[in-house]
PDB file of N, CA and C in Angstrom:
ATOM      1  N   UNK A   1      -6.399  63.378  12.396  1.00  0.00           N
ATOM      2  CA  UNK A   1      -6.783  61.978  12.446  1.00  0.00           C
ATOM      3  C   UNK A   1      -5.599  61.141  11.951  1.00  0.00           C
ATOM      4  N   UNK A   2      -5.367  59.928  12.919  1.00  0.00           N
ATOM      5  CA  UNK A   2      -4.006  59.367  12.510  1.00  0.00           C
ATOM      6  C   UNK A   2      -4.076  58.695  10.813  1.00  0.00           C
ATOM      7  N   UNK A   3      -3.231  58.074  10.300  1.00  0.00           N
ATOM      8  CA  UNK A   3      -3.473  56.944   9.283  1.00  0.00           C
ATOM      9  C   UNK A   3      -4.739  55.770   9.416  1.00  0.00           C
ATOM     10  N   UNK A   4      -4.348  55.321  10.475  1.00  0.00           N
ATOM     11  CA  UNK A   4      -5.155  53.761  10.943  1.00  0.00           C
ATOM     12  C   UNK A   4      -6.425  54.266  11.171  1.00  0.00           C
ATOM     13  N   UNK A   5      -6.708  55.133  11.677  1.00  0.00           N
ATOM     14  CA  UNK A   5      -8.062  55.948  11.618  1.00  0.00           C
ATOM     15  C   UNK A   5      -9.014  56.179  10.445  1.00  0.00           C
ATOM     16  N   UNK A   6      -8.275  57.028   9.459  1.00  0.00           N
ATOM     17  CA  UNK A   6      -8.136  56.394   8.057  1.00  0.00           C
ATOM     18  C   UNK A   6      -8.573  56.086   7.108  1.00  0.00           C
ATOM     19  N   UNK A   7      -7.383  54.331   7.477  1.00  0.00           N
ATOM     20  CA  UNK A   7      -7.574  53.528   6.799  1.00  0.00           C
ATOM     21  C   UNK A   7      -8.541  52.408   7.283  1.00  0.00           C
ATOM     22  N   UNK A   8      -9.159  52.944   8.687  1.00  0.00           N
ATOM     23  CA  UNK A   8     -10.545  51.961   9.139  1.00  0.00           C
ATOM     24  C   UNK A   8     -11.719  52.490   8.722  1.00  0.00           C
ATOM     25  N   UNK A   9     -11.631  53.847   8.626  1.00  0.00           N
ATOM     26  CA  UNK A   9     -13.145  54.279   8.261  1.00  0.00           C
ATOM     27  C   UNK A   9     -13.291  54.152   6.831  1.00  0.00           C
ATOM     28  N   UNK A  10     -12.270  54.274   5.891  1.00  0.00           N
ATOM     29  CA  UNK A  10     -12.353  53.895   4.299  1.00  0.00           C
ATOM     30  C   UNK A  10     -12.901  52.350   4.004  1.00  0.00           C
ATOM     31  N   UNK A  11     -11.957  51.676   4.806  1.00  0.00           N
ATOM     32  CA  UNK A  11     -12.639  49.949   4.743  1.00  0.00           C
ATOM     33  C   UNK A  11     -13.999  49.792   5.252  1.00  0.00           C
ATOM     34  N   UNK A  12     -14.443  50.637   6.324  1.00  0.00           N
ATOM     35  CA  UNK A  12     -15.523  50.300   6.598  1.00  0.00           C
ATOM     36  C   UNK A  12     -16.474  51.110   5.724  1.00  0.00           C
ATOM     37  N   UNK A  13     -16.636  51.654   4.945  1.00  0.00           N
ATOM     38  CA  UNK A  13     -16.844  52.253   3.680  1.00  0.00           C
ATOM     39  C   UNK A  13     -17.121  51.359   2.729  1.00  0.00           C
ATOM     40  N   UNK A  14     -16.836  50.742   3.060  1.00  0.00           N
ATOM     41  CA  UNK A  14     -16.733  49.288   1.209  1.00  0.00           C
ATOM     42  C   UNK A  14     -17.822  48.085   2.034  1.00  0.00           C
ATOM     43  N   UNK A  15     -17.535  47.922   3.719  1.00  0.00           N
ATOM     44  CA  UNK A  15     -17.825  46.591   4.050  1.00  0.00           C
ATOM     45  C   UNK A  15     -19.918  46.736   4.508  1.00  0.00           C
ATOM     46  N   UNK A  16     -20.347  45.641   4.420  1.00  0.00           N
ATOM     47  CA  UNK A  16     -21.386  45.629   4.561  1.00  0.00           C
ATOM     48  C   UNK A  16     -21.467  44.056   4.583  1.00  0.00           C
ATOM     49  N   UNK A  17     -22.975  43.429   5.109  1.00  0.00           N
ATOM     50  CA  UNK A  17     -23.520  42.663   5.765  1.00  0.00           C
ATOM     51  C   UNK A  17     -24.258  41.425   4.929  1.00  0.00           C
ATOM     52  N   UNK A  18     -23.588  40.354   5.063  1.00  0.00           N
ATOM     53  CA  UNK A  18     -24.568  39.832   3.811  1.00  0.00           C
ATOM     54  C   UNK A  18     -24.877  38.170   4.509  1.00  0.00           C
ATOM     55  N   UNK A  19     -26.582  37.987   4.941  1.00  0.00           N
ATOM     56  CA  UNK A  19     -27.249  37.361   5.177  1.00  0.00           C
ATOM     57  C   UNK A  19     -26.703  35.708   4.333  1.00  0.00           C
ATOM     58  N   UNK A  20     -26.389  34.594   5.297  1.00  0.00           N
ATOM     59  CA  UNK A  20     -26.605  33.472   4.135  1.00  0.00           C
ATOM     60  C   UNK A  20     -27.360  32.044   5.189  1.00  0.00           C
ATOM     61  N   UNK A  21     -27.536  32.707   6.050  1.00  0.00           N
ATOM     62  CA  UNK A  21     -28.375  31.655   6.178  1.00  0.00           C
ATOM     63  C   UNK A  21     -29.579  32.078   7.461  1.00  0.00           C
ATOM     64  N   UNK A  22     -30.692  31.652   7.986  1.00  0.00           N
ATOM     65  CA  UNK A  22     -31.710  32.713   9.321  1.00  0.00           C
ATOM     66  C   UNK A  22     -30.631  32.093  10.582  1.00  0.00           C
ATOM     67  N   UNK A  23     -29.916  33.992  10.894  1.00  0.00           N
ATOM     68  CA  UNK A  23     -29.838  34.565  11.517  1.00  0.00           C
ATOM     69  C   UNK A  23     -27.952  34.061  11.693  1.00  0.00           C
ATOM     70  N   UNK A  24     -27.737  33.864  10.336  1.00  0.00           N
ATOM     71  CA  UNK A  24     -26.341  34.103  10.154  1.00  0.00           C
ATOM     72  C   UNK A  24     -25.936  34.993   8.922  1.00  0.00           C
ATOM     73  N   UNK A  25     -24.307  35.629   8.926  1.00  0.00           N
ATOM     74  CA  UNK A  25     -24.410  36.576   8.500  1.00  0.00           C
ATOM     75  C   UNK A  25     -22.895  36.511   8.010  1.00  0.00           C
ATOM     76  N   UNK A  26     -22.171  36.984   6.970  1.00  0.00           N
ATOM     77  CA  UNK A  26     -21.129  37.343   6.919  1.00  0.00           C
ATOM     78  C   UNK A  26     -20.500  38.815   6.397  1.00  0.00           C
ATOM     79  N   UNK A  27     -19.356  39.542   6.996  1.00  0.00           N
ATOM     80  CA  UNK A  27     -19.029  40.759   6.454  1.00  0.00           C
ATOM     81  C   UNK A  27     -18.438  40.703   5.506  1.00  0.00           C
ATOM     82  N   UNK A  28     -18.720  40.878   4.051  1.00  0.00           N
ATOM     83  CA  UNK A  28     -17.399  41.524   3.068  1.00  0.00           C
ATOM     84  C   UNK A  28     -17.115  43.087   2.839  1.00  0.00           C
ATOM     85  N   UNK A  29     -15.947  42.761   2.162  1.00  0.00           N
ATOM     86  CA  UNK A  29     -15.280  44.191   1.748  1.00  0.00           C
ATOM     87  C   UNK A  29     -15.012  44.303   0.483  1.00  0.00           C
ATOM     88  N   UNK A  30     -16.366  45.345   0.232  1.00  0.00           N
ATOM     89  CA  UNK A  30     -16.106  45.601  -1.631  1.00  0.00           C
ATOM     90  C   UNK A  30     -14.452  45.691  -1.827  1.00  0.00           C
ATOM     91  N   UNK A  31     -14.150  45.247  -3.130  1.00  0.00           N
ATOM     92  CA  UNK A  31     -12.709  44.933  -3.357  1.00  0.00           C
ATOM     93  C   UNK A  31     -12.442  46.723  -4.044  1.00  0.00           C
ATOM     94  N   UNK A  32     -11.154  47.167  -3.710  1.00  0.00           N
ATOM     95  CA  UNK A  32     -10.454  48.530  -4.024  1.00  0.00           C
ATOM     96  C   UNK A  32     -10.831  48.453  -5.639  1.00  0.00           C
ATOM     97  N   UNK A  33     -10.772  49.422  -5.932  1.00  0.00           N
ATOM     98  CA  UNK A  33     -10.894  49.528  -7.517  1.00  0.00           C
ATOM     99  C   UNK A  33      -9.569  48.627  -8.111  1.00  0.00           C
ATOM    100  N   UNK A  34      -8.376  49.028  -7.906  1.00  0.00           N
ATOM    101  CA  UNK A  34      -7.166  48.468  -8.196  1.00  0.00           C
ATOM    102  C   UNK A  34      -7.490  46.850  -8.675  1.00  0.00           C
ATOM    103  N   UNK A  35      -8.232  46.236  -7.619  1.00  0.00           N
ATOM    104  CA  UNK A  35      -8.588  44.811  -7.288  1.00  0.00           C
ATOM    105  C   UNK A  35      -9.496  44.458  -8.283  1.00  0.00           C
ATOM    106  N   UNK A  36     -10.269  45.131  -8.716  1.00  0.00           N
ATOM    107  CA  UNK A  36     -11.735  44.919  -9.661  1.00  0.00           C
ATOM    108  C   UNK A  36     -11.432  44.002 -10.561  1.00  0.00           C
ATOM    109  N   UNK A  37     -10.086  44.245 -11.459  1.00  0.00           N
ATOM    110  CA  UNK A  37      -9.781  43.307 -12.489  1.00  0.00           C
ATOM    111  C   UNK A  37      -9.949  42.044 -12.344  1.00  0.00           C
ATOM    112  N   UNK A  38      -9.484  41.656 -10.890  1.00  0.00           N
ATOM    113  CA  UNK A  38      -9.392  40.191 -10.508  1.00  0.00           C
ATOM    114  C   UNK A  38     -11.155  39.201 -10.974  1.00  0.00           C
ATOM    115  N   UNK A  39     -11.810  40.549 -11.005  1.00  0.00           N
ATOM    116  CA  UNK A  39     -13.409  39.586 -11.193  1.00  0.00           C
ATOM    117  C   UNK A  39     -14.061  39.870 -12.793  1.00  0.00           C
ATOM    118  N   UNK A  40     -13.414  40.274 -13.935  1.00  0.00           N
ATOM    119  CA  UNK A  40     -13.380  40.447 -15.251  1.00  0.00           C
ATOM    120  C   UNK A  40     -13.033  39.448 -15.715  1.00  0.00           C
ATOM    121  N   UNK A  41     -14.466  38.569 -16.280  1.00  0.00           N
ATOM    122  CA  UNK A  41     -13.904  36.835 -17.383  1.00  0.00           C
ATOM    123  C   UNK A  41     -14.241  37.232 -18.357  1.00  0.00           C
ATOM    124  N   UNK A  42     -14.143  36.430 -18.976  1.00  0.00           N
ATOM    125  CA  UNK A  42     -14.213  36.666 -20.864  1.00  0.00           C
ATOM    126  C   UNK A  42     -15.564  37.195 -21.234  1.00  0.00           C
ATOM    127  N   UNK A  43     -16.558  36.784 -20.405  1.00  0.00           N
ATOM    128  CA  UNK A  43     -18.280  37.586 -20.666  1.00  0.00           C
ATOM    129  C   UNK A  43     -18.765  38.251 -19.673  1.00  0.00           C
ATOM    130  N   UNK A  44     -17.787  39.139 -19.329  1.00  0.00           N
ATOM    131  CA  UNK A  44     -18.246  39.618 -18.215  1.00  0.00           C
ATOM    132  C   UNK A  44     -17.882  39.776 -16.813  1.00  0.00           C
ATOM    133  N   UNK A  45     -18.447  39.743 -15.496  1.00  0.00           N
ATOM    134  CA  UNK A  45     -17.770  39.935 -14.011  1.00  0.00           C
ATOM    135  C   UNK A  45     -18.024  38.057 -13.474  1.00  0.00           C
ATOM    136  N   UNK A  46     -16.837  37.767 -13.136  1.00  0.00           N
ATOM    137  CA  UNK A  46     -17.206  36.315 -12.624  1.00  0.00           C
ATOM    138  C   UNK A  46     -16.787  36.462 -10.921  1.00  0.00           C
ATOM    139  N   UNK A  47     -17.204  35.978 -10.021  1.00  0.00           N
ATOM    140  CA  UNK A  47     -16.472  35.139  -8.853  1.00  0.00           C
ATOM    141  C   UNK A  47     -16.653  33.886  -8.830  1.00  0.00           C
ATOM    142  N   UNK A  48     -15.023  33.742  -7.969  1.00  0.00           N
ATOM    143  CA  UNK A  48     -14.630  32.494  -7.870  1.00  0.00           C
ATOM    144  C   UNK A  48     -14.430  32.142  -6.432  1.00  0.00           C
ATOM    145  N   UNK A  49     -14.829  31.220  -5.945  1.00  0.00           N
ATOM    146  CA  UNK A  49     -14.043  30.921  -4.669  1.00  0.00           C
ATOM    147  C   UNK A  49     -13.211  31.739  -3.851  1.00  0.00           C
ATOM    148  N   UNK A  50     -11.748  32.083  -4.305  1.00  0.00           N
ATOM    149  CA  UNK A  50     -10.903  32.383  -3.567  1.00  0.00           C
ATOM    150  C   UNK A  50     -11.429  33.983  -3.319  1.00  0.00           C
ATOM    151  N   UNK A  51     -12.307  34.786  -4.367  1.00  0.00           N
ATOM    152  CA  UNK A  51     -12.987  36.036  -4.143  1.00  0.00           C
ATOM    153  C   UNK A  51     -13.914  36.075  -2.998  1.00  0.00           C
ATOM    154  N   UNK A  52     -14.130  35.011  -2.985  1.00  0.00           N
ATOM    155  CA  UNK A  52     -15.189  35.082  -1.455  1.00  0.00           C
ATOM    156  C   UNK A  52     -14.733  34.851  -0.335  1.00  0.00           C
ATOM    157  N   UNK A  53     -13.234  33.891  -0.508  1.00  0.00           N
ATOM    158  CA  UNK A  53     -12.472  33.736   0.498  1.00  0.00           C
ATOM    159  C   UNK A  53     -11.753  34.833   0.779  1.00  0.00           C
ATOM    160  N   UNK A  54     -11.223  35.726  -0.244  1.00  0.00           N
ATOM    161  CA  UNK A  54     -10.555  36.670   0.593  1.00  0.00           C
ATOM    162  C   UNK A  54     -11.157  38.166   0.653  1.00  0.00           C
ATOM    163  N   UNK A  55     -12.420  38.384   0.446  1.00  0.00           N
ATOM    164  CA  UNK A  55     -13.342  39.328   0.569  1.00  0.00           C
ATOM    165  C   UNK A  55     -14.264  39.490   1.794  1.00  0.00           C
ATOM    166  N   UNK A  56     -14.562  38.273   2.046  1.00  0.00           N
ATOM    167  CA  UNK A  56     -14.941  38.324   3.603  1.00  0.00           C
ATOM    168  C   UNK A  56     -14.287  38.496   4.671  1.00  0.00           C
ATOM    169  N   UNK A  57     -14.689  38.845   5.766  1.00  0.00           N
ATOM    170  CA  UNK A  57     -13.517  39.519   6.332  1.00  0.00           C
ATOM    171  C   UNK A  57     -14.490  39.370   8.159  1.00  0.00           C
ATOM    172  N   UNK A  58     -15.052  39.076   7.853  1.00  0.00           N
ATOM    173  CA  UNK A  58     -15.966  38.669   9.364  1.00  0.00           C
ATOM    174  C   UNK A  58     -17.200  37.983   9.346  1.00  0.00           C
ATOM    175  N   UNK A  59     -17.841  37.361  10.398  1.00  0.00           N
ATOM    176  CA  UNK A  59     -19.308  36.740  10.581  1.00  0.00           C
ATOM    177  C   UNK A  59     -20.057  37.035  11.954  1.00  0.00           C
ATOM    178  N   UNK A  60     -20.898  36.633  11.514  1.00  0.00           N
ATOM    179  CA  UNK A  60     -21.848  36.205  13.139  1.00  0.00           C
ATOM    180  C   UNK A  60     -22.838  35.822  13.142  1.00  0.00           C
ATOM    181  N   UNK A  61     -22.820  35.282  14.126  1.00  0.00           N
ATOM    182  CA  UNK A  61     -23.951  33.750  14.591  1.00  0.00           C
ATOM    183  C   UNK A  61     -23.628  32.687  13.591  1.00  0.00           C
ATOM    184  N   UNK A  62     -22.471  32.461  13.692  1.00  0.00           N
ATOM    185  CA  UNK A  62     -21.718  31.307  13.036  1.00  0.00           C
ATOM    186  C   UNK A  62     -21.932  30.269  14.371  1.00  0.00           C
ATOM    187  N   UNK A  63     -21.564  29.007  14.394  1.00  0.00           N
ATOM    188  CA  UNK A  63     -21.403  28.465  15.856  1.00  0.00           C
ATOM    189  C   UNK A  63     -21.014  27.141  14.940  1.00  0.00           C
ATOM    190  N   UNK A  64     -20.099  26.504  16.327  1.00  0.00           N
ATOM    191  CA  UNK A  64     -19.479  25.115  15.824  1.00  0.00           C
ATOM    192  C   UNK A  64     -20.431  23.886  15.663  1.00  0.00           C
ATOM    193  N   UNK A  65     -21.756  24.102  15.912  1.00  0.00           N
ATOM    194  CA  UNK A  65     -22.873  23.050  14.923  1.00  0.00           C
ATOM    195  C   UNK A  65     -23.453  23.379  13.485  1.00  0.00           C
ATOM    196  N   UNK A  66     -23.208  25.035  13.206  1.00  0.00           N
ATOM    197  CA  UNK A  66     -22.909  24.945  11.898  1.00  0.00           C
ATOM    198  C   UNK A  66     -21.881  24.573  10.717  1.00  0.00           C
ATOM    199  N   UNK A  67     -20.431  24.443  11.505  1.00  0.00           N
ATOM    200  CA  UNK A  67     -19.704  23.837  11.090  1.00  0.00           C
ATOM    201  C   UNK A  67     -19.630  23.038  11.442  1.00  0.00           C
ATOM    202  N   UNK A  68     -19.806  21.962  12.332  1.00  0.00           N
ATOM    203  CA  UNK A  68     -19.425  20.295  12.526  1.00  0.00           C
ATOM    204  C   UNK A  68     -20.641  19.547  11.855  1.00  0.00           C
ATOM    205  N   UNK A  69     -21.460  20.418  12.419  1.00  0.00           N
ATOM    206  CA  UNK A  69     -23.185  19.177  12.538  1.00  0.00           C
ATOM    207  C   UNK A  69     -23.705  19.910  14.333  1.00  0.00           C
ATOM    208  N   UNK A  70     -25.054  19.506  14.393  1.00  0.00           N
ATOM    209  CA  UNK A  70     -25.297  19.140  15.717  1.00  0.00           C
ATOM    210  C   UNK A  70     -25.048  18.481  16.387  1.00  0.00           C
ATOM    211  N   UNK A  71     -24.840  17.296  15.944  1.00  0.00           N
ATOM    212  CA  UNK A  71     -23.644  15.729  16.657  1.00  0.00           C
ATOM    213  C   UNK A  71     -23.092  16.170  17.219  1.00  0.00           C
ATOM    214  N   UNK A  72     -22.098  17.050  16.590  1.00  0.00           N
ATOM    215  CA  UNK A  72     -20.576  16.826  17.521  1.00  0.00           C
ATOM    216  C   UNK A  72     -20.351  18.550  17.649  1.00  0.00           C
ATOM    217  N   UNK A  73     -21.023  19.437  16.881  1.00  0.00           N
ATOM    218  CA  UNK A  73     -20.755  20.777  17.201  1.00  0.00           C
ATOM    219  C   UNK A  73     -21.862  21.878  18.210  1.00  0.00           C
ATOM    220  N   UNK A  74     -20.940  22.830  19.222  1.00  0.00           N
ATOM    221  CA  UNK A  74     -22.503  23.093  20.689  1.00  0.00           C
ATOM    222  C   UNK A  74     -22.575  24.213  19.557  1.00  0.00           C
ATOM    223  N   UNK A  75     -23.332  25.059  20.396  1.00  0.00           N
ATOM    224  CA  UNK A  75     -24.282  26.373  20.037  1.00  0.00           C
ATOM    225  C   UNK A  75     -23.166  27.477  20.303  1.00  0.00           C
ATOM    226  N   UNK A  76     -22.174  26.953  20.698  1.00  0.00           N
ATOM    227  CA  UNK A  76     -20.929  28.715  21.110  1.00  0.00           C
ATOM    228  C   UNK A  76     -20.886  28.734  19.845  1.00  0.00           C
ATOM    229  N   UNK A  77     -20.961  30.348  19.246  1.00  0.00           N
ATOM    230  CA  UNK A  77     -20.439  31.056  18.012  1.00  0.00           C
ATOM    231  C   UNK A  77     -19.337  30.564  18.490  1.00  0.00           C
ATOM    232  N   UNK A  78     -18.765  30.482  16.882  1.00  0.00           N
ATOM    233  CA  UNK A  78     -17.242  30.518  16.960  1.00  0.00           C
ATOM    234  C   UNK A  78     -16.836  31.963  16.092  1.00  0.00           C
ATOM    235  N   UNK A  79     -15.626  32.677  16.786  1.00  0.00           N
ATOM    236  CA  UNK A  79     -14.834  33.835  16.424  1.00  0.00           C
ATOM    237  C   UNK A  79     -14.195  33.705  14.878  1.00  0.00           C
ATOM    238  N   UNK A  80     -14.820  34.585  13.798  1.00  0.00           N
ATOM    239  CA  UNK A  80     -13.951  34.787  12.658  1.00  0.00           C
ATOM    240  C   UNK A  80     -12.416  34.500  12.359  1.00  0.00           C
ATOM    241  N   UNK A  81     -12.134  33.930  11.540  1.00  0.00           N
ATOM    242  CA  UNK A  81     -10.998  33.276  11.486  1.00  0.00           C
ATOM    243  C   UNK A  81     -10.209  32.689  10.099  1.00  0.00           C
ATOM    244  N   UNK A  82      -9.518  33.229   9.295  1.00  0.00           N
ATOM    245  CA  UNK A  82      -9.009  33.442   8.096  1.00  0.00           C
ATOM    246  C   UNK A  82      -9.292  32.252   7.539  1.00  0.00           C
ATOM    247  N   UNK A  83      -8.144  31.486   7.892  1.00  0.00           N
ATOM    248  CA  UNK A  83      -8.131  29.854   7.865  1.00  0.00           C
ATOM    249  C   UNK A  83      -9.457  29.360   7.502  1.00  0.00           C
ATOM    250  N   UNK A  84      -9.761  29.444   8.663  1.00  0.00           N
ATOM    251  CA  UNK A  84     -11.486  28.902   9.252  1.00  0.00           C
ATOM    252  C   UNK A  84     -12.245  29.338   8.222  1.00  0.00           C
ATOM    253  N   UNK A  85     -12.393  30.258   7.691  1.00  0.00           N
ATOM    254  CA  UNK A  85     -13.309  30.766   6.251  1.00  0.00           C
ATOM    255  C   UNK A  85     -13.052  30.012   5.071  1.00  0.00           C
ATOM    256  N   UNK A  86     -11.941  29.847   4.943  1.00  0.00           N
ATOM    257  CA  UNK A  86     -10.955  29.323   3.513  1.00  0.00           C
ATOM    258  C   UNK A  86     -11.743  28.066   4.199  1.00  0.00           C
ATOM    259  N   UNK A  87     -11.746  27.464   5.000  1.00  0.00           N
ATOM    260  CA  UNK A  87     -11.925  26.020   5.189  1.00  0.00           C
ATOM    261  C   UNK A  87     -13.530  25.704   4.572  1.00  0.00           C
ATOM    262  N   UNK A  88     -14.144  26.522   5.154  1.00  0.00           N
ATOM    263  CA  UNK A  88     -15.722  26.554   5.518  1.00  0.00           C
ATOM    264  C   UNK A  88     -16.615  26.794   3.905  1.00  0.00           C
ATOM    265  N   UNK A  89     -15.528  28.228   3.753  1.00  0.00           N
ATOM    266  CA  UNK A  89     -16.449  28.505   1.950  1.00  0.00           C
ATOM    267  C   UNK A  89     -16.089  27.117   1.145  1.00  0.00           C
ATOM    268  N   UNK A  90     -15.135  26.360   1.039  1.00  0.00           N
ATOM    269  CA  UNK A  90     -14.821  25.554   0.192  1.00  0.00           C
ATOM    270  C   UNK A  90     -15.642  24.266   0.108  1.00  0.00           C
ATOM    271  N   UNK A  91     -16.466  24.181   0.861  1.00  0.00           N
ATOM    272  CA  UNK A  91     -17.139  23.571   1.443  1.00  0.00           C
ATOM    273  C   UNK A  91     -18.897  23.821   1.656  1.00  0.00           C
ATOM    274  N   UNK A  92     -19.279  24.791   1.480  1.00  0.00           N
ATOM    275  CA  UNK A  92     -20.396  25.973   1.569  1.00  0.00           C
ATOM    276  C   UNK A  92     -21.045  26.437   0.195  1.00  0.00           C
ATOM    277  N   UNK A  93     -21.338  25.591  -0.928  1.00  0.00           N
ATOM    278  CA  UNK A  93     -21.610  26.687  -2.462  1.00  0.00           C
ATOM    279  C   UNK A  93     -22.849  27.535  -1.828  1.00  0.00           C
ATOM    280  N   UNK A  94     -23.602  26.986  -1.004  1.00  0.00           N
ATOM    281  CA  UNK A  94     -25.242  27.611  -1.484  1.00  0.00           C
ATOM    282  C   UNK A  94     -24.476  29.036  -0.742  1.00  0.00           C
ATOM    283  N   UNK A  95     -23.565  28.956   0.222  1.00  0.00           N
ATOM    284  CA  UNK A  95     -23.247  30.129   1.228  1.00  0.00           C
ATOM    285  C   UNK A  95     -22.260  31.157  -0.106  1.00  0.00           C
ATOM    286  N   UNK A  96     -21.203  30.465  -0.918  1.00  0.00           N
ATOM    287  CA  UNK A  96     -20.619  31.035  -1.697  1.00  0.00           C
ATOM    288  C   UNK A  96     -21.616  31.674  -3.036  1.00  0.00           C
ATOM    289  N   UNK A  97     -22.518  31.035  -3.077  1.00  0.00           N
ATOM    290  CA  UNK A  97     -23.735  31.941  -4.093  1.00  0.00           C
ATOM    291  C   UNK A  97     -24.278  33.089  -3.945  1.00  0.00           C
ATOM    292  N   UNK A  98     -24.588  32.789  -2.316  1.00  0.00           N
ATOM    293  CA  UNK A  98     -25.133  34.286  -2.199  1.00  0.00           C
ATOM    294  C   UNK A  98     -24.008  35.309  -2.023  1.00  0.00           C
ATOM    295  N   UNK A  99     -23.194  34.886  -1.150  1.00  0.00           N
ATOM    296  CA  UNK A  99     -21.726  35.911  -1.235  1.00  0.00           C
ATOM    297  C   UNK A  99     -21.465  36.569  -2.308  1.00  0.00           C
ATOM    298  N   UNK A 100     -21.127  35.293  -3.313  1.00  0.00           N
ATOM    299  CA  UNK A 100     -20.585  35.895  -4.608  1.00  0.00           C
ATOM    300  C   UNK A 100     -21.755  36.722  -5.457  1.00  0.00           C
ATOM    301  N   UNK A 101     -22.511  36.936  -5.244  1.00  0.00           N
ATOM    302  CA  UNK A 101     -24.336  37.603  -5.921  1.00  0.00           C
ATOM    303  C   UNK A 101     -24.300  39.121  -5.034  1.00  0.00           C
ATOM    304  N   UNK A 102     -24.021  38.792  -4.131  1.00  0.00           N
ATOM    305  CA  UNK A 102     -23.738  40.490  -3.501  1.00  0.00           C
ATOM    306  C   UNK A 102     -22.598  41.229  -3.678  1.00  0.00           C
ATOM    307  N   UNK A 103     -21.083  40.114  -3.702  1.00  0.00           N
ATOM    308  CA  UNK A 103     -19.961  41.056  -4.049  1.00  0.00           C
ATOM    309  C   UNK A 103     -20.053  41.253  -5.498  1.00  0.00           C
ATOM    310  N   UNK A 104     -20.989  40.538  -6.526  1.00  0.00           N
ATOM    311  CA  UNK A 104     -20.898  41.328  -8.156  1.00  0.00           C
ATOM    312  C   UNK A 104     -22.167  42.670  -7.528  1.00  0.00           C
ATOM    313  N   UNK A 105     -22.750  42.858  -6.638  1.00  0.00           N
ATOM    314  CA  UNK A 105     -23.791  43.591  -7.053  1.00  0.00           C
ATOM    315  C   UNK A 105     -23.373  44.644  -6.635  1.00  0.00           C
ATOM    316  N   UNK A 106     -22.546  44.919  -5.360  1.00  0.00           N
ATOM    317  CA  UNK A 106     -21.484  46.310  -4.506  1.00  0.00           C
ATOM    318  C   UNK A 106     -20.234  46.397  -5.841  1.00  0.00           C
ATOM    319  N   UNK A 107     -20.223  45.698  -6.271  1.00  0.00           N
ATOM    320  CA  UNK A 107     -19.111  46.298  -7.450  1.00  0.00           C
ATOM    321  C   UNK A 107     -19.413  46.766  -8.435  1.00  0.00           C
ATOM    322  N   UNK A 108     -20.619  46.294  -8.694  1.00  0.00           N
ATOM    323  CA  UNK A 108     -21.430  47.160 -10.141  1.00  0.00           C
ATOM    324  C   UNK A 108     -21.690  47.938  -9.766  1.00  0.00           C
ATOM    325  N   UNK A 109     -22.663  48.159  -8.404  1.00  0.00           N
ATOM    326  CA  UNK A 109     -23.054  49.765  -7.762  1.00  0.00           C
ATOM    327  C   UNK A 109     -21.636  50.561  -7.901  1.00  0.00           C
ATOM    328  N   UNK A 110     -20.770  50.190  -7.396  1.00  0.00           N
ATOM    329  CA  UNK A 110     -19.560  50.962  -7.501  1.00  0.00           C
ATOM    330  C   UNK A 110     -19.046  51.822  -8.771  1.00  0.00           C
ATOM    331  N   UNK A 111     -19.255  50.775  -9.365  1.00  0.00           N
ATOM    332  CA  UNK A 111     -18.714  51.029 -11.096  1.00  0.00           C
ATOM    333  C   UNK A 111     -19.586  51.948 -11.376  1.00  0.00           C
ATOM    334  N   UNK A 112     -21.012  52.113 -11.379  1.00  0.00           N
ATOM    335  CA  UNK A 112     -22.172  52.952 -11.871  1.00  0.00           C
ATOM    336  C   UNK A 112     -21.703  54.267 -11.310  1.00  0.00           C
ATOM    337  N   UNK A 113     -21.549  53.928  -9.796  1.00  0.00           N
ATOM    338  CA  UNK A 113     -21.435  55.561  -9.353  1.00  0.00           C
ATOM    339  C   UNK A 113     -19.944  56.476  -9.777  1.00  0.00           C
ATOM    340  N   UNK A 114     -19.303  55.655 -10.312  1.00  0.00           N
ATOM    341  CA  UNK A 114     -18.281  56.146 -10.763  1.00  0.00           C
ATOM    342  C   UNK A 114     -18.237  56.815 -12.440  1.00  0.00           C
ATOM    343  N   UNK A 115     -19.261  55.981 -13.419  1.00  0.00           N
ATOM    344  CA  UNK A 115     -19.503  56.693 -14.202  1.00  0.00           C
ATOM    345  C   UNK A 115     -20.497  57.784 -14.475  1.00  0.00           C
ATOM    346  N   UNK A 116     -21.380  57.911 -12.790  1.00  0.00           N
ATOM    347  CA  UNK A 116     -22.314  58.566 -12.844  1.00  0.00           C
ATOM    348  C   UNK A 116     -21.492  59.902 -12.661  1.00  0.00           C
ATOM    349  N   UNK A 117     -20.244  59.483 -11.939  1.00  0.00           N
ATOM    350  CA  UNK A 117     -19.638  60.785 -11.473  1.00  0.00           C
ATOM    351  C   UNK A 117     -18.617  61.458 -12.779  1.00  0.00           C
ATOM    352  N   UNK A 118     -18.526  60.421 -13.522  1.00  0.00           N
ATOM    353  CA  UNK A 118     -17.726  60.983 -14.860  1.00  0.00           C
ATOM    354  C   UNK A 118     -18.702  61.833 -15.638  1.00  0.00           C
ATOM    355  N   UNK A 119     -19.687  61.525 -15.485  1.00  0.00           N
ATOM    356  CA  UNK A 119     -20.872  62.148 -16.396  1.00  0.00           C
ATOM    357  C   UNK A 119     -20.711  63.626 -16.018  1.00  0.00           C
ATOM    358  N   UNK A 120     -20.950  64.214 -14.441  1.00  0.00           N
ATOM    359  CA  UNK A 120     -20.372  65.419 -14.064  1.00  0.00           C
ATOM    360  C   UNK A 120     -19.657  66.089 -14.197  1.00  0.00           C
TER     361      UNK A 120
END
């Protein structure tokens, strides 16, 4: 099995599906262990913004009347888009709440199974 082979089935390993609004959806990617530190505040695991911005990593059934309005935005999904996320979460708390409530909860699962496995 090549590298890229991999290193897609490991990421897709971490990523999973997280509901934020009926019948929209966004993908994150539990962050590498290496990364974990980045969400350690003074009482504990915090996210911030830019954790949700750069942890997500796809959507669907997004469409440009959820981002414009119905006014001025049609019903075409619009295609995942780096930028376009950074733009959208900054802009989005109730969407960045639930994000950030699932990426502390795949990182604690993480952490657990890791001391479950030290226990062994």
């Amino acid at each position: 099995m090549s590298a890229d082979v991999l290193i897609r089935k490991l990421r897709a390993q971490r990523e999973s599906w997280v509901p934020v609004a009926e019948g929209k959806r966004v993908r994150i990617i539990r962050p590498p262990e290496a990364e974990m530190v980045r969400f350690i505040a003074d009482k504990g695991m915090k996210v911030e913004v830019e954790h949700v911005r750069d942890y997500v990593t796809g959507w669907s059934g997004i469409t440009e009347a959820d981002l414009l309005g119905e006014a001025v935005g049609s019903s075409d999904e619009v295609p995942f888009d780096t930028e376009l996320w950074a733009e959208v979460v900054a802009d989005r708390l109730a969407w960045h709440k639930t994000i950030a409530t699932e990426l502390l909860r795949v990182i604690a699962e993480h952490r657990f199974s890791l001391q479950e496995a030290a226990k062994n």
